[in-house]
PDB file of N, CA and C in Angstrom:
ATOM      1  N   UNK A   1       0.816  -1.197   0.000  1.00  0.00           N
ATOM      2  CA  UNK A   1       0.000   0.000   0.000  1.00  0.00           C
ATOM      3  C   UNK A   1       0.864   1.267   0.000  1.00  0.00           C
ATOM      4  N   UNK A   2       1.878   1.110   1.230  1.00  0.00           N
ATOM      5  CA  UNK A   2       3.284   2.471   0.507  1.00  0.00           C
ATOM      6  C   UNK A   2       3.520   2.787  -0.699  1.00  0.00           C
ATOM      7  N   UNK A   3       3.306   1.682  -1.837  1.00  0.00           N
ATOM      8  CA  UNK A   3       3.684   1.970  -2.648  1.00  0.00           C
ATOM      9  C   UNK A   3       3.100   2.588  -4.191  1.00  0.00           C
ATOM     10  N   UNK A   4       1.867   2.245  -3.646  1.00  0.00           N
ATOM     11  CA  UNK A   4       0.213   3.033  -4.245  1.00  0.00           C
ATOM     12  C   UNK A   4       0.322   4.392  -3.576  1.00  0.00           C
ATOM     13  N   UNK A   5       0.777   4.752  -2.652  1.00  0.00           N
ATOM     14  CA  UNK A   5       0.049   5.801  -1.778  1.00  0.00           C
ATOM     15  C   UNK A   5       2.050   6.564  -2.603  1.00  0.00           C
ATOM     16  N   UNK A   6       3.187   6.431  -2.610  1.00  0.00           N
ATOM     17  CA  UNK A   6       4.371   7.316  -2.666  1.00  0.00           C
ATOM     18  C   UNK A   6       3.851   7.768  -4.763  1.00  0.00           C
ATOM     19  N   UNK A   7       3.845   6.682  -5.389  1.00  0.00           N
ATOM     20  CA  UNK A   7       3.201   6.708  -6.677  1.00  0.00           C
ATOM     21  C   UNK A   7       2.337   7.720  -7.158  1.00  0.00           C
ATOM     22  N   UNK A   8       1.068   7.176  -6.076  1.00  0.00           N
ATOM     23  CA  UNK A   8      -0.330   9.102  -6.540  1.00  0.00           C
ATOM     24  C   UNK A   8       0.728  10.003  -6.638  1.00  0.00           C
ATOM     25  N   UNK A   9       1.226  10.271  -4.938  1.00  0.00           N
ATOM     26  CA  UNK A   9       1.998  11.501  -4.814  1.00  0.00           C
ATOM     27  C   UNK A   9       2.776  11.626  -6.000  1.00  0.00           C
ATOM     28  N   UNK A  10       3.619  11.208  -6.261  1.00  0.00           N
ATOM     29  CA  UNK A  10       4.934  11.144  -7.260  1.00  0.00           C
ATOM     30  C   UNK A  10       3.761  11.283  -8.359  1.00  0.00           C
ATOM     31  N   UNK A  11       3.004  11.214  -8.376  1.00  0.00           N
ATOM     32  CA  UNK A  11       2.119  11.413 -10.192  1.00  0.00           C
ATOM     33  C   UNK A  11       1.507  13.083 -10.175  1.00  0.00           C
ATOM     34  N   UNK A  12       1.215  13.195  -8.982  1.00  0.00           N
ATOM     35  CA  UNK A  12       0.492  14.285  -8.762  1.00  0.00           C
ATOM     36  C   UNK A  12       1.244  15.308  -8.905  1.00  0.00           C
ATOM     37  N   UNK A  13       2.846  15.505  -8.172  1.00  0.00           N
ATOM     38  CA  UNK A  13       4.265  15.796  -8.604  1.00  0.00           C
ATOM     39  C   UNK A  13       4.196  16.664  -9.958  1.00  0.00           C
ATOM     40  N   UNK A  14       4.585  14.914 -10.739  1.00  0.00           N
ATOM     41  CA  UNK A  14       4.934  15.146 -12.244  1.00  0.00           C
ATOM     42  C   UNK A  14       3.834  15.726 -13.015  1.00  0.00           C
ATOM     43  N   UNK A  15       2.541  15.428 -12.578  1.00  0.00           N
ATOM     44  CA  UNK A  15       1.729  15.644 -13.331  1.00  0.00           C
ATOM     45  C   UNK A  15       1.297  17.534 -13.868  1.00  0.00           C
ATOM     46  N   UNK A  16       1.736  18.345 -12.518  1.00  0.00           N
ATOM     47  CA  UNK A  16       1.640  19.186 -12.358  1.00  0.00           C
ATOM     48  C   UNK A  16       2.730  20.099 -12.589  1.00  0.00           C
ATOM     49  N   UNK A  17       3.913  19.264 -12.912  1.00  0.00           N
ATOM     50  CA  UNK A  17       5.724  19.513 -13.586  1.00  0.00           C
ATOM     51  C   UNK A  17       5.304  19.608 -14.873  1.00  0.00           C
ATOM     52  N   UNK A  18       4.355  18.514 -15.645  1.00  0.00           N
ATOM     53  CA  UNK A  18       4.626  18.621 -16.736  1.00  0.00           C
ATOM     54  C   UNK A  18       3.298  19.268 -17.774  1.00  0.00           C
ATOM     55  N   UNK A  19       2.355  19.269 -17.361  1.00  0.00           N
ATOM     56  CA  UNK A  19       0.974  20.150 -17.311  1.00  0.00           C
ATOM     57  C   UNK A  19       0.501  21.489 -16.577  1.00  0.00           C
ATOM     58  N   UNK A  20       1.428  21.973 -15.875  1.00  0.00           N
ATOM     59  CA  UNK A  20       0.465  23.166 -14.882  1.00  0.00           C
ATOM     60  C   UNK A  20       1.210  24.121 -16.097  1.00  0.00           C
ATOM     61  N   UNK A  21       1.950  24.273 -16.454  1.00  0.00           N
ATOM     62  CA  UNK A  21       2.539  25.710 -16.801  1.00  0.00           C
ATOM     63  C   UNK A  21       1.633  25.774 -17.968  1.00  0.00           C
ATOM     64  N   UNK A  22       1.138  24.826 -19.050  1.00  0.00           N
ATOM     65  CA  UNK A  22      -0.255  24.784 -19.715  1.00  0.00           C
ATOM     66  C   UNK A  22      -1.013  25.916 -19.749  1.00  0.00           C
ATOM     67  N   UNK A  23      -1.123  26.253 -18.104  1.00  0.00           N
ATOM     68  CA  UNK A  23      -2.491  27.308 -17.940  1.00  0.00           C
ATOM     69  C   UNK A  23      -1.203  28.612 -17.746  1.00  0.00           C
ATOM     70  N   UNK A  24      -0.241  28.832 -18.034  1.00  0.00           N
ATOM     71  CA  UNK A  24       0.668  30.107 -17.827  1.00  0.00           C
ATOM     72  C   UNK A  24       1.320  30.518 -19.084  1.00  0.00           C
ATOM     73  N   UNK A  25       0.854  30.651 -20.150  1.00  0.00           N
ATOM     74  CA  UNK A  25       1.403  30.538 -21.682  1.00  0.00           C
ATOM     75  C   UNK A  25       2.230  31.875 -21.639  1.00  0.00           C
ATOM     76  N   UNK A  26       2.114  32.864 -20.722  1.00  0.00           N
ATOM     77  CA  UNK A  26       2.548  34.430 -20.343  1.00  0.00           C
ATOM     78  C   UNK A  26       4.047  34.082 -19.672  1.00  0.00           C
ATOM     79  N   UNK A  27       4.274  32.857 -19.321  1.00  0.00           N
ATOM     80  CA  UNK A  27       5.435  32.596 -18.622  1.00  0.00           C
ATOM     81  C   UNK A  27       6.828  32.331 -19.621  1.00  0.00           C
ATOM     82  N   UNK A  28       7.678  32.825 -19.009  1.00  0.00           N
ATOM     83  CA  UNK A  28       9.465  32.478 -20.521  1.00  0.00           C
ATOM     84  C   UNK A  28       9.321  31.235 -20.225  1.00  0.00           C
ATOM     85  N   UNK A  29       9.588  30.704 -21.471  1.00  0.00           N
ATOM     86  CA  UNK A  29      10.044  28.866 -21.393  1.00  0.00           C
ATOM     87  C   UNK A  29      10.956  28.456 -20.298  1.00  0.00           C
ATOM     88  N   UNK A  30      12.401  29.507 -20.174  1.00  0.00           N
ATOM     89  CA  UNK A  30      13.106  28.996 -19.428  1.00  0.00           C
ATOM     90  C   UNK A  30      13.068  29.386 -18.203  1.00  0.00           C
ATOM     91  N   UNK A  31      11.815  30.155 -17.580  1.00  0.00           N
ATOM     92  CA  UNK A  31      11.689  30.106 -16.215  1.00  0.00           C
ATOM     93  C   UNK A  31      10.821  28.812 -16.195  1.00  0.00           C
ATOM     94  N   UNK A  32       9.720  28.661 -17.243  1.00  0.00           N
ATOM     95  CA  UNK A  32       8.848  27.532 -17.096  1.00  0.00           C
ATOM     96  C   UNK A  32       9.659  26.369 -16.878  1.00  0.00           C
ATOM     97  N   UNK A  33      10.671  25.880 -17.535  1.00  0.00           N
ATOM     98  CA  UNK A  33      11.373  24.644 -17.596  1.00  0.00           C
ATOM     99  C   UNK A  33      12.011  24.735 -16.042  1.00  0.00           C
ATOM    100  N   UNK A  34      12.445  25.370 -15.468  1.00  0.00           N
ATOM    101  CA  UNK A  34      13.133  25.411 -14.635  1.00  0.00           C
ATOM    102  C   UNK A  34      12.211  25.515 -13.468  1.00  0.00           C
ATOM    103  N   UNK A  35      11.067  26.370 -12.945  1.00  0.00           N
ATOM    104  CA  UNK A  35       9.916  25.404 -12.370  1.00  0.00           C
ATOM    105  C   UNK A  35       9.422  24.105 -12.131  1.00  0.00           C
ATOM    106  N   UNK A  36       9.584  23.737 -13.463  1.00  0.00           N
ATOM    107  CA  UNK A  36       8.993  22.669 -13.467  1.00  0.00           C
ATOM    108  C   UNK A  36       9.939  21.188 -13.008  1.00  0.00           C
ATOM    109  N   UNK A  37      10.990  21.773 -13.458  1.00  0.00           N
ATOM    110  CA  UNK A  37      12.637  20.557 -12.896  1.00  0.00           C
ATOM    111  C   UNK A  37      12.203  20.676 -11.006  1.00  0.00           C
ATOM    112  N   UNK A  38      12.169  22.096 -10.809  1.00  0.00           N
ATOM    113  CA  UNK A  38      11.862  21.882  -9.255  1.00  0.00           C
ATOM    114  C   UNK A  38      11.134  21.190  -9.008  1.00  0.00           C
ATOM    115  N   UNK A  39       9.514  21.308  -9.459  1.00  0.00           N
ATOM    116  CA  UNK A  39       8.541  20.366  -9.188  1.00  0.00           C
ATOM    117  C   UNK A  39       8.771  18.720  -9.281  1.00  0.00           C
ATOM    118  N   UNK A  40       9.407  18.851 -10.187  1.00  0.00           N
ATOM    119  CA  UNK A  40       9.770  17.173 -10.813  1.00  0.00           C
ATOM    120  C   UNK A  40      10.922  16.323  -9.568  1.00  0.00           C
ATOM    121  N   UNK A  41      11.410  17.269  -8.900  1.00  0.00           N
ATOM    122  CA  UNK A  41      12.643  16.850  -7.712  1.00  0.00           C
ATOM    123  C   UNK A  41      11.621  16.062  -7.371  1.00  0.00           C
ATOM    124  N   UNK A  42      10.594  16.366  -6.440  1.00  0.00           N
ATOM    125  CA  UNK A  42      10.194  16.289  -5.527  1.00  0.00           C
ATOM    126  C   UNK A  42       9.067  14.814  -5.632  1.00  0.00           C
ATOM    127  N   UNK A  43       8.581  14.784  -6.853  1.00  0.00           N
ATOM    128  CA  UNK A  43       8.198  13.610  -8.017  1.00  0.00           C
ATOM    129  C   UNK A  43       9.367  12.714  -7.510  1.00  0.00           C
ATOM    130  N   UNK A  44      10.686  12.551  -7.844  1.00  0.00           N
ATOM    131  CA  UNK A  44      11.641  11.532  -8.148  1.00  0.00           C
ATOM    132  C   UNK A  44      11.956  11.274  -6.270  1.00  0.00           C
ATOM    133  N   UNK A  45      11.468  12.349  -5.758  1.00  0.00           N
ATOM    134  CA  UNK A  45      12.249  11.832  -4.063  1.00  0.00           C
ATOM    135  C   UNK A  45      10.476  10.933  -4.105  1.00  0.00           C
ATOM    136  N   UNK A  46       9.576  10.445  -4.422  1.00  0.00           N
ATOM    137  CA  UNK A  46       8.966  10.206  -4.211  1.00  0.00           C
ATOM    138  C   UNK A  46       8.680   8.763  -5.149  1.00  0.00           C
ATOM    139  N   UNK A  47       9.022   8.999  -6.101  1.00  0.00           N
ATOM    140  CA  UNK A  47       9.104   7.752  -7.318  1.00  0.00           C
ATOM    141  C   UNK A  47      10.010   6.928  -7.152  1.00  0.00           C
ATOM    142  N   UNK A  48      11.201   7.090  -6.655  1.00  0.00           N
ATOM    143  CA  UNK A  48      12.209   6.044  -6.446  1.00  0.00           C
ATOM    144  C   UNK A  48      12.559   5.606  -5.335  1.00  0.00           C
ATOM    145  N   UNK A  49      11.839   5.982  -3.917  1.00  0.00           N
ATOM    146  CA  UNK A  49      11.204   5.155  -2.947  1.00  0.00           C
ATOM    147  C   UNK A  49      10.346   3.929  -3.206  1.00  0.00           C
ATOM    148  N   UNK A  50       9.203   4.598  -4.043  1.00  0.00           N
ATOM    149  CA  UNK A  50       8.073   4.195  -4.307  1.00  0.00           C
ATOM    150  C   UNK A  50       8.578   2.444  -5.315  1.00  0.00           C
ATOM    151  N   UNK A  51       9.244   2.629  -5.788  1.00  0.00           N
ATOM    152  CA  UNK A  51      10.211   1.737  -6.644  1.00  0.00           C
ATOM    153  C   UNK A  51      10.605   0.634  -5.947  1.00  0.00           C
ATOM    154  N   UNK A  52      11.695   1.665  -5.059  1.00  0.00           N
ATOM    155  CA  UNK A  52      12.400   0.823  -3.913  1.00  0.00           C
ATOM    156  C   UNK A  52      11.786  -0.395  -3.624  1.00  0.00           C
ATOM    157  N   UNK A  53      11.046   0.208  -2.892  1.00  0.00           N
ATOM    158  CA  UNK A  53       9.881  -0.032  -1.181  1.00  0.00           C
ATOM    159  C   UNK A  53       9.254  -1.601  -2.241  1.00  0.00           C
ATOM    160  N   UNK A  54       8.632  -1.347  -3.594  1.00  0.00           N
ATOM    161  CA  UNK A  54       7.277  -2.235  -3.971  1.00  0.00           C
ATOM    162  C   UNK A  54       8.460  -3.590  -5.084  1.00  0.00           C
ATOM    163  N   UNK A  55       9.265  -3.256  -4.931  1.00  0.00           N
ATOM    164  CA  UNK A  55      10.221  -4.261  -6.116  1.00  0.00           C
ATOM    165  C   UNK A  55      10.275  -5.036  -4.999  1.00  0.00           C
ATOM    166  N   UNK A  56      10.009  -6.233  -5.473  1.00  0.00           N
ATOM    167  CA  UNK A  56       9.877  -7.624  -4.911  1.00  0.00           C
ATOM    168  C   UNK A  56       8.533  -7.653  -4.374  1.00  0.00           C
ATOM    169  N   UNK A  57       7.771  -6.667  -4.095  1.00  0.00           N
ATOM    170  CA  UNK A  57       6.327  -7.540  -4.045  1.00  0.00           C
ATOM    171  C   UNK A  57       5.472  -7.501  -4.975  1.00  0.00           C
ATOM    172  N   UNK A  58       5.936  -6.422  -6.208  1.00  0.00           N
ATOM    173  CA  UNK A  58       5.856  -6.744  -7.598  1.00  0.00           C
ATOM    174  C   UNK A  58       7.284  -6.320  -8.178  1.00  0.00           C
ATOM    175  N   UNK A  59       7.020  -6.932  -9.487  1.00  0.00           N
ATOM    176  CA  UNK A  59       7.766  -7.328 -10.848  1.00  0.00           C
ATOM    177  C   UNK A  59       8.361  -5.710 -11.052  1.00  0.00           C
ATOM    178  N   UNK A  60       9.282  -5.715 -11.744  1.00  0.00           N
ATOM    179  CA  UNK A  60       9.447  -4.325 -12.454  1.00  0.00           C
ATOM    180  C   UNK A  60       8.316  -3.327 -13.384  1.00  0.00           C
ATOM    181  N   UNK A  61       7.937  -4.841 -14.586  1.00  0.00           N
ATOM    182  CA  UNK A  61       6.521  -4.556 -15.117  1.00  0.00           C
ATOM    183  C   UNK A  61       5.504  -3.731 -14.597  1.00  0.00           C
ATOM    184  N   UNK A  62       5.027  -4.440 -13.310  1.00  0.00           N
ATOM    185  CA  UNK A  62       3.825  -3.946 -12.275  1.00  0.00           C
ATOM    186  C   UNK A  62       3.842  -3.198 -12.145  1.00  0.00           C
ATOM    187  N   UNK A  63       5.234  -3.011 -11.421  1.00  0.00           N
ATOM    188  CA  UNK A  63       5.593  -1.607 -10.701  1.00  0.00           C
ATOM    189  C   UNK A  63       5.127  -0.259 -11.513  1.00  0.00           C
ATOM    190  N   UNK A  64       5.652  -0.329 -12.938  1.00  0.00           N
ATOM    191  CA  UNK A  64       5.522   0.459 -14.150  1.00  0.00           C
ATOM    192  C   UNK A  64       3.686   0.278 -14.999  1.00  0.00           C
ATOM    193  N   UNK A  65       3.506  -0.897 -14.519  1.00  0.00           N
ATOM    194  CA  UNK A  65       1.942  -0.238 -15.050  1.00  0.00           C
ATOM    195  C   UNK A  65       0.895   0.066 -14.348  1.00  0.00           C
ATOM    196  N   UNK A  66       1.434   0.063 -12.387  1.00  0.00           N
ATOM    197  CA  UNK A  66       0.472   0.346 -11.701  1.00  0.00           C
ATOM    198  C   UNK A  66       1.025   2.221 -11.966  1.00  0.00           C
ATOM    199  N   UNK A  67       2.112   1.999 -12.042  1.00  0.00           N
ATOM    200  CA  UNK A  67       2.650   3.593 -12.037  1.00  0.00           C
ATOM    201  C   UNK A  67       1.625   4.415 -13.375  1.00  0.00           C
ATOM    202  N   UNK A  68       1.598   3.981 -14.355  1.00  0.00           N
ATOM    203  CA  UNK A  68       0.296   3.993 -15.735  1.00  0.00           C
ATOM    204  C   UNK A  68      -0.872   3.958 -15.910  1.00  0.00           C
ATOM    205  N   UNK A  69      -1.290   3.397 -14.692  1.00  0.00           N
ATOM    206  CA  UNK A  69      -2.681   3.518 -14.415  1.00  0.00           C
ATOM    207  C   UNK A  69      -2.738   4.878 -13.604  1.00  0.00           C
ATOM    208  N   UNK A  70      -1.823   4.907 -12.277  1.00  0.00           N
ATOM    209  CA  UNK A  70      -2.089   6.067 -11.534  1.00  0.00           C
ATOM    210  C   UNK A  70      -2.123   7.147 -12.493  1.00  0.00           C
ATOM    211  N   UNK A  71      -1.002   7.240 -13.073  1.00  0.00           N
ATOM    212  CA  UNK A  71      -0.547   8.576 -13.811  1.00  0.00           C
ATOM    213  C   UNK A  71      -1.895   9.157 -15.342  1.00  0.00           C
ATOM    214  N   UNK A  72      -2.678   7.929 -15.649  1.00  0.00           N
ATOM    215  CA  UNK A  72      -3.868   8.628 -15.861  1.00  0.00           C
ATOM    216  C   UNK A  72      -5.121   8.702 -15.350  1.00  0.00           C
ATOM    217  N   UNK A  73      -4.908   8.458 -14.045  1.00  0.00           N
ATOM    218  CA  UNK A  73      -6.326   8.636 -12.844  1.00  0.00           C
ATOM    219  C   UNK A  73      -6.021  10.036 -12.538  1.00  0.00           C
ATOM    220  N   UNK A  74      -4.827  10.593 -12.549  1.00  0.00           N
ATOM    221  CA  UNK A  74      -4.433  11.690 -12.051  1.00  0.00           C
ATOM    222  C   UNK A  74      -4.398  13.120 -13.207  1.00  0.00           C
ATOM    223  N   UNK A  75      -4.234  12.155 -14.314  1.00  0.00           N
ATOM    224  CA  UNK A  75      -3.959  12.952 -15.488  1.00  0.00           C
ATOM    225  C   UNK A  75      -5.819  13.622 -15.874  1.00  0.00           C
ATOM    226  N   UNK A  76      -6.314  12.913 -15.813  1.00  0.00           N
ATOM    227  CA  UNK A  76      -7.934  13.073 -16.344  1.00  0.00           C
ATOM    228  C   UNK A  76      -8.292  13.804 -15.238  1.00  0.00           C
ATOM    229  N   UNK A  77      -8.146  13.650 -13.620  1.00  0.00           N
ATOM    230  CA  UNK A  77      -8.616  14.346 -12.771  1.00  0.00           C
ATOM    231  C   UNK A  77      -8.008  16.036 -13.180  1.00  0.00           C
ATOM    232  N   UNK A  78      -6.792  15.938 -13.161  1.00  0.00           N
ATOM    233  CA  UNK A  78      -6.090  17.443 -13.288  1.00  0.00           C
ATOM    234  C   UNK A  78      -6.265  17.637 -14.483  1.00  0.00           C
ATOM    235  N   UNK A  79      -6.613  17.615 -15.908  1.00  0.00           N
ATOM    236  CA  UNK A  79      -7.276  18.536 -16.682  1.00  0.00           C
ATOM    237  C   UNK A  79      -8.642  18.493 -17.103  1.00  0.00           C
ATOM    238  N   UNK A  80      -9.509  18.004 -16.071  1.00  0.00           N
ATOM    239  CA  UNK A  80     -11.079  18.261 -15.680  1.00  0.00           C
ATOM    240  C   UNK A  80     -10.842  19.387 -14.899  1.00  0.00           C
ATOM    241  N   UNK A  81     -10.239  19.165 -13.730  1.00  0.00           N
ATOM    242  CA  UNK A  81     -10.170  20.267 -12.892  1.00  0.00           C
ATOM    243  C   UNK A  81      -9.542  21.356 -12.937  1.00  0.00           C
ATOM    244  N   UNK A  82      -7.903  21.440 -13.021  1.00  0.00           N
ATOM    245  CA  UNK A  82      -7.009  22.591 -13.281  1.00  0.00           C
ATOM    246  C   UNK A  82      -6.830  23.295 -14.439  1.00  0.00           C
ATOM    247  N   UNK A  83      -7.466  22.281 -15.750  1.00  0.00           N
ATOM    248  CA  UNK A  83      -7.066  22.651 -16.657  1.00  0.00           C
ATOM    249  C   UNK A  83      -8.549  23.216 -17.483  1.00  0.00           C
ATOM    250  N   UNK A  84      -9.547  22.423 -16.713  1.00  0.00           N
ATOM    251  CA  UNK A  84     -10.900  22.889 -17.260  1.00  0.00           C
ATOM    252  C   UNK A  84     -10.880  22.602 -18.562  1.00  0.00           C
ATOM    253  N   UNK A  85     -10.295  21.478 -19.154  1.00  0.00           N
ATOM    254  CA  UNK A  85     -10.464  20.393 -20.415  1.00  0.00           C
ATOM    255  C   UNK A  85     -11.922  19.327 -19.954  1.00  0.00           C
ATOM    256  N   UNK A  86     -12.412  19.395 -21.569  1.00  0.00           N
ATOM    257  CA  UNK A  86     -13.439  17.758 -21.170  1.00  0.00           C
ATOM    258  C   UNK A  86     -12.539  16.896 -21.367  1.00  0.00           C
ATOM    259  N   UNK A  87     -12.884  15.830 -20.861  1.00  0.00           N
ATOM    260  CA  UNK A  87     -12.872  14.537 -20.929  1.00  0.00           C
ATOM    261  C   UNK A  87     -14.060  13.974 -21.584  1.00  0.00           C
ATOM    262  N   UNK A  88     -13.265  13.433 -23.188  1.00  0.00           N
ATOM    263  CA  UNK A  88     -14.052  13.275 -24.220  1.00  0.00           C
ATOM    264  C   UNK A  88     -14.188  11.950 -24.146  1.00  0.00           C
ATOM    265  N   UNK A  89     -15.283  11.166 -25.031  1.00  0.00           N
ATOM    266  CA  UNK A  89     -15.622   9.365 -24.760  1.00  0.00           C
ATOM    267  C   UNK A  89     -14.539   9.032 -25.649  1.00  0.00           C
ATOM    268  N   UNK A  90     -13.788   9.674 -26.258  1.00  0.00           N
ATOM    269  CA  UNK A  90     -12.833   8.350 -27.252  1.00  0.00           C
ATOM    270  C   UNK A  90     -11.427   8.707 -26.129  1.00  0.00           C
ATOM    271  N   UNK A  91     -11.348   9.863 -25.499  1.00  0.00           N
ATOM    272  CA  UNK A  91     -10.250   9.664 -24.526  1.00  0.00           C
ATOM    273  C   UNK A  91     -10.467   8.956 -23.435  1.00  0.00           C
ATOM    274  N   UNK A  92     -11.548   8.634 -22.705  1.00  0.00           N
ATOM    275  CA  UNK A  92     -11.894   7.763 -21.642  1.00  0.00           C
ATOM    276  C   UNK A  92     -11.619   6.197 -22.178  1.00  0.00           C
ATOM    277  N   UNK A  93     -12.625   5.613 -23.213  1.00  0.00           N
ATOM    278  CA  UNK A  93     -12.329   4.296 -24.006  1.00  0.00           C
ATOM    279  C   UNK A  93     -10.790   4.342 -24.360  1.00  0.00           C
ATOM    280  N   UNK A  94      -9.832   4.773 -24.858  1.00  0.00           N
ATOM    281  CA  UNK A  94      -8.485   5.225 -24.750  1.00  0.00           C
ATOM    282  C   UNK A  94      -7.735   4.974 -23.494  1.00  0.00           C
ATOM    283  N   UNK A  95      -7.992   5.384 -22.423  1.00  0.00           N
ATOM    284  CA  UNK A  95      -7.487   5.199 -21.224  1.00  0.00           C
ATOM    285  C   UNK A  95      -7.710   4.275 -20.426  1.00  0.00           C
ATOM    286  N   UNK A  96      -8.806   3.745 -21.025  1.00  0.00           N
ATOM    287  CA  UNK A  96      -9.443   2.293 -20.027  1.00  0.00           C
ATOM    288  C   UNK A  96      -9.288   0.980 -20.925  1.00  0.00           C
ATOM    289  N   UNK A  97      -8.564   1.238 -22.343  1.00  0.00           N
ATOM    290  CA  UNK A  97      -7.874   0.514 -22.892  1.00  0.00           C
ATOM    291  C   UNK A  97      -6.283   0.139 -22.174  1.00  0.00           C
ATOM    292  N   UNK A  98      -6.107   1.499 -22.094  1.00  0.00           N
ATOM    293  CA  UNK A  98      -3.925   1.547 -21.373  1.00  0.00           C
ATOM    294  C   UNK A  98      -4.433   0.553 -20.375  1.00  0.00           C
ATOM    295  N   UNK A  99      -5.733   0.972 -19.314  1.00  0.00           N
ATOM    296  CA  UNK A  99      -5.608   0.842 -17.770  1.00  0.00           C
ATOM    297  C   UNK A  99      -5.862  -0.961 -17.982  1.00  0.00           C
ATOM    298  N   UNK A 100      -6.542  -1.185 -18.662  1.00  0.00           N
ATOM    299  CA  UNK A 100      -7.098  -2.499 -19.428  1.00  0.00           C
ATOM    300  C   UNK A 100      -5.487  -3.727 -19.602  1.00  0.00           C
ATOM    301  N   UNK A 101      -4.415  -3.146 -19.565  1.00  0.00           N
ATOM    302  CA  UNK A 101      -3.195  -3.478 -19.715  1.00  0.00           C
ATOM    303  C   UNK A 101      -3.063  -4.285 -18.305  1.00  0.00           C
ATOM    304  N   UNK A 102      -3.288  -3.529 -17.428  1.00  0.00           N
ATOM    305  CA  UNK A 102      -3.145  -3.964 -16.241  1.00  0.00           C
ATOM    306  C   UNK A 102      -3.226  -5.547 -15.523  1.00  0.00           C
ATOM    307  N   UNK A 103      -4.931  -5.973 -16.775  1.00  0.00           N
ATOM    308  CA  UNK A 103      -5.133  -7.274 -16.007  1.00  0.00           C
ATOM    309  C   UNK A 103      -4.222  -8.325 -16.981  1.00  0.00           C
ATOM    310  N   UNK A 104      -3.721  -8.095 -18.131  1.00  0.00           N
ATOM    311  CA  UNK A 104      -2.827  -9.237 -18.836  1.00  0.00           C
ATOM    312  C   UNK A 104      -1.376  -9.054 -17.971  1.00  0.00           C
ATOM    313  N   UNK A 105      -0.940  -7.938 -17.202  1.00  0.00           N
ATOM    314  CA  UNK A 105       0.265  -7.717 -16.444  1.00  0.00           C
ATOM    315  C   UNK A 105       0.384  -8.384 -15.221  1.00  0.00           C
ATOM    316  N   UNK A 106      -1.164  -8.531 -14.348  1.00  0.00           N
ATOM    317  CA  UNK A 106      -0.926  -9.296 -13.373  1.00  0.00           C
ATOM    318  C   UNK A 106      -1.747 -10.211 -13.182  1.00  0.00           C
ATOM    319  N   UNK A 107      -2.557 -10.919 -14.095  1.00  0.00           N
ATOM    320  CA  UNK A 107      -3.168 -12.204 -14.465  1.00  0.00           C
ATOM    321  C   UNK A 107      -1.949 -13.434 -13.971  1.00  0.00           C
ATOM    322  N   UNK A 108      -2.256 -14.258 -13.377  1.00  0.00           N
ATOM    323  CA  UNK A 108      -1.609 -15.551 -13.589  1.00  0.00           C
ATOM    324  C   UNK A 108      -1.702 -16.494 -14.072  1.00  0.00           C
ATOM    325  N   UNK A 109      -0.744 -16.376 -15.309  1.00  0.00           N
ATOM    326  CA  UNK A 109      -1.356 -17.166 -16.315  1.00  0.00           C
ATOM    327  C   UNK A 109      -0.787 -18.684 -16.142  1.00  0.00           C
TER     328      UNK A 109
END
């Protein structure tokens, strides 16, 4: 469960490293880029715990497509909300295709 719970965080992080400046188009690239590296620190002190901590009670795989699922639970929430984008039906069917990945990753076959 540490490792669901360091992951959101670490998505929520990046997600907002690599999407918030989106809504700041008034901002220089290279203050934007350089914002956003800050934001992203704080992502990686959080992602490579998160790594750490869950390798060996899953696969590398897992690790990386539970990280894929979070990162668009988080992605659809923050540009409904921050970004005040719809969320259109061929991007939902789209995403629940990726998330759909999940059960051939940890199926035992």
């Amino acid at each position: 469960m540490k490792t669901i719970i360091l992951l959101t965080f670490s998505n929520l992080f990046m997600t907002i490293a690599w999407y918030g400046h989106l809504k700041f188009k008034n901002v220089g690239m290279m203050k934007v880029i350089l914002i956003s590296w800050g934001i992203a620190f704080f992502e990686y002190c959080l992602q490579v715990p998160a790594n750490r901590l869950g390798h060996g009670q899953f696969d590398a795989a897992q690790l990386k497509t539970i990280q894929e699922i979070i990162t668009l639970i988080v992605f659809c929430g923050f540009s409904v909300l921050f970004l005040k984008e719809e969320l259109k039906w061929n991007y939902i069917v789209g995403f629940v295709l990726i998330a759909a990945a999940g059960f051939f990753v940890f199926k035992k076959w």
